[in-house]
C-alpha atoms as a PDB file:
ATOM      1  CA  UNK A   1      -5.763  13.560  71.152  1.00  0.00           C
ATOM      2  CA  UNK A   2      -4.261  12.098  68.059  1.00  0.00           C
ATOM      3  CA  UNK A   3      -2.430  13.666  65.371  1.00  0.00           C
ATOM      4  CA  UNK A   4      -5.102  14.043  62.923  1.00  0.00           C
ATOM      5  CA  UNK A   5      -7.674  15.123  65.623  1.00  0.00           C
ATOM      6  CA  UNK A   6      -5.343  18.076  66.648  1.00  0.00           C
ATOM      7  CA  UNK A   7      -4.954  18.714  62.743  1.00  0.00           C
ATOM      8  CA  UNK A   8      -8.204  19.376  62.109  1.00  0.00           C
ATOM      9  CA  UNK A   9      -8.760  21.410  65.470  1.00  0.00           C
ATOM     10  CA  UNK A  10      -6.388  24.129  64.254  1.00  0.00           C
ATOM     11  CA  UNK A  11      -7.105  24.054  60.513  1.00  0.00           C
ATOM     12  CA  UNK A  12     -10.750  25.465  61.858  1.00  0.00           C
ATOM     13  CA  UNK A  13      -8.761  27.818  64.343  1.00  0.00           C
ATOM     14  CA  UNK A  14      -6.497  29.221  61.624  1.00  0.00           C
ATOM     15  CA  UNK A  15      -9.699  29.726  58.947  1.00  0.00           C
ATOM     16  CA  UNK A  16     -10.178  33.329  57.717  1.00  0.00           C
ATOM     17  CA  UNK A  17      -6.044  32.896  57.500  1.00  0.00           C
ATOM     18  CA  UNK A  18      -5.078  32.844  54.200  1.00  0.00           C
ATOM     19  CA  UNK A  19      -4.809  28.999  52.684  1.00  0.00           C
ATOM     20  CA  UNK A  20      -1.261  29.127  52.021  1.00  0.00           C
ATOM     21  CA  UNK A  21      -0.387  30.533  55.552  1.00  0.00           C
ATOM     22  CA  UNK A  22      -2.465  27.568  56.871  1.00  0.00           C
ATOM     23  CA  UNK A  23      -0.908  25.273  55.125  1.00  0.00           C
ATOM     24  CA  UNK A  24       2.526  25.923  56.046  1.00  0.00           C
ATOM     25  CA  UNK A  25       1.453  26.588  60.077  1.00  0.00           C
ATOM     26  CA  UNK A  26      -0.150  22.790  59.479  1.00  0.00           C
ATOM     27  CA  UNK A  27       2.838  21.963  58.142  1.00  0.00           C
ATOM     28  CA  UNK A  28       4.678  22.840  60.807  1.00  0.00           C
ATOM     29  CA  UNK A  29       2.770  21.383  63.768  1.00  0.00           C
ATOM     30  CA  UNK A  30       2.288  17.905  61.172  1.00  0.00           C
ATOM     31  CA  UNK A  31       6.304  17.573  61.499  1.00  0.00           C
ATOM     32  CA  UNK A  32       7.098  18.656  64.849  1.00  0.00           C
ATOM     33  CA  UNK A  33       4.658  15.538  66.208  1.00  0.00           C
ATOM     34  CA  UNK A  34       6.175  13.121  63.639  1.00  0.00           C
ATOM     35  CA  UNK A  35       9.744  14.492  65.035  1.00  0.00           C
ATOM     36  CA  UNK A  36       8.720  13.789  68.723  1.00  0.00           C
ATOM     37  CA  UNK A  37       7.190  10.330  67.421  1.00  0.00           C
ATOM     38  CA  UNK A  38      10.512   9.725  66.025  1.00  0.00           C
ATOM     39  CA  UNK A  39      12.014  10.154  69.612  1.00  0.00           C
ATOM     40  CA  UNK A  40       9.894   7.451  70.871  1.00  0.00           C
ATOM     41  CA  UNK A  41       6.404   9.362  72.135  1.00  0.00           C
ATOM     42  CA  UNK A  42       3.602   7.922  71.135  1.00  0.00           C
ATOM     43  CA  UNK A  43       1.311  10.065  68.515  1.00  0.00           C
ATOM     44  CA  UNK A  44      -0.943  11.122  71.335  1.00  0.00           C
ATOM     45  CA  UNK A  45       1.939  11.957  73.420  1.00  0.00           C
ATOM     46  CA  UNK A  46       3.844  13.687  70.994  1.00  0.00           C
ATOM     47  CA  UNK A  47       0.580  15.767  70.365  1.00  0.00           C
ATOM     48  CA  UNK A  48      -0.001  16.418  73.799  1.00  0.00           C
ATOM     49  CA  UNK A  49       3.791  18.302  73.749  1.00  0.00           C
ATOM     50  CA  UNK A  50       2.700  20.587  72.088  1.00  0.00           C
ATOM     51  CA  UNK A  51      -0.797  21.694  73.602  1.00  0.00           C
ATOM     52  CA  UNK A  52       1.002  21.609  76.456  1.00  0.00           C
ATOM     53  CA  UNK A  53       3.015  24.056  75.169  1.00  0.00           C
ATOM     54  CA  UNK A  54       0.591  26.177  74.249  1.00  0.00           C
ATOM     55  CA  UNK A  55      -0.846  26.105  77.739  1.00  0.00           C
ATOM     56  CA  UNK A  56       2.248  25.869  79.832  1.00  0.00           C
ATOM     57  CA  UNK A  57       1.277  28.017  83.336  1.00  0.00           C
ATOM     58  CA  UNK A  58       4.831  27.555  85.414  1.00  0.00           C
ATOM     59  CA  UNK A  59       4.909  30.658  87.997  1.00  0.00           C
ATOM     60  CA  UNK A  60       7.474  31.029  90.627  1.00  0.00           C
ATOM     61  CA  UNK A  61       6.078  30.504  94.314  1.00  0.00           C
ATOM     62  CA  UNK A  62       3.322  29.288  93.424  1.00  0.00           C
ATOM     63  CA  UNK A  63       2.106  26.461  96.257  1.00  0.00           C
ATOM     64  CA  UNK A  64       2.275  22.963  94.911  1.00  0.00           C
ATOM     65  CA  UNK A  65      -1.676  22.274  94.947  1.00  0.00           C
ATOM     66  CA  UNK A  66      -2.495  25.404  93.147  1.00  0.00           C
ATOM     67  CA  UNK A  67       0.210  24.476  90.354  1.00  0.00           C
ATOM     68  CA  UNK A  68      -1.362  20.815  90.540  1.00  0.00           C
ATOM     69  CA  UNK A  69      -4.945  22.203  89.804  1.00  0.00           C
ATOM     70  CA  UNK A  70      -3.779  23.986  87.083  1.00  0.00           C
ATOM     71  CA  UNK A  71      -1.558  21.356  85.474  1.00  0.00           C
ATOM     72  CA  UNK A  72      -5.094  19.544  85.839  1.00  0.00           C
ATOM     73  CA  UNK A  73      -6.993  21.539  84.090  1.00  0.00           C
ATOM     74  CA  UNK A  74      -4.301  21.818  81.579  1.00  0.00           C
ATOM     75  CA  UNK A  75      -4.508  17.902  81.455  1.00  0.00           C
ATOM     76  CA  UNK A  76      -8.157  18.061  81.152  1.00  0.00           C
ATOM     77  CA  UNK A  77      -8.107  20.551  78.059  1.00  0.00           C
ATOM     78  CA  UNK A  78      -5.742  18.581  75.962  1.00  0.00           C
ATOM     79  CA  UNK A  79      -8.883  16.343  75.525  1.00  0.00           C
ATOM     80  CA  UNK A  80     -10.807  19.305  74.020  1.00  0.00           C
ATOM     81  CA  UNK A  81      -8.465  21.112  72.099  1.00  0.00           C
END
């Protein structure tokens, strides 16, 4: 998902916020993918950091193909954020 794709996506999950809080919560996310760009990742990439982050399942003992099926899933919702 690109930058302005993921924009958009959580402008319409912030609404009923009030404008100014949206704003600055856009702002926010807007300059933490142009910081990651800056480090090299590509926008989609850099985006991807940070839906990641919001999804981020890491529990201890859990058996390798169960934590693969998640991180799958994880994968496959970064498309459909």
């Amino acid at each position: 998902m690109n930058k302005e794709k993921f924009l958009d996506a959580l402008r319409r999950r912030l609404s009923g916020l009030p404008q100014e809080d949206i704003d600055e919560r856009i702002a926010f996310y807007e300059e933490m993918i142009d910081d990651r760009m800056e480090e090299g990742l590509s926008e989609e990439e850099a985006t991807a950091t940070i839906i990641r982050g919001f999804l981020d399942v890491r529990i201890d003992g859990l058996p390798d193909a169960l934590q693969k099926q998640i991180d799958d899933a994880i994968d496959s919702a970064d498309h459909g954020f």
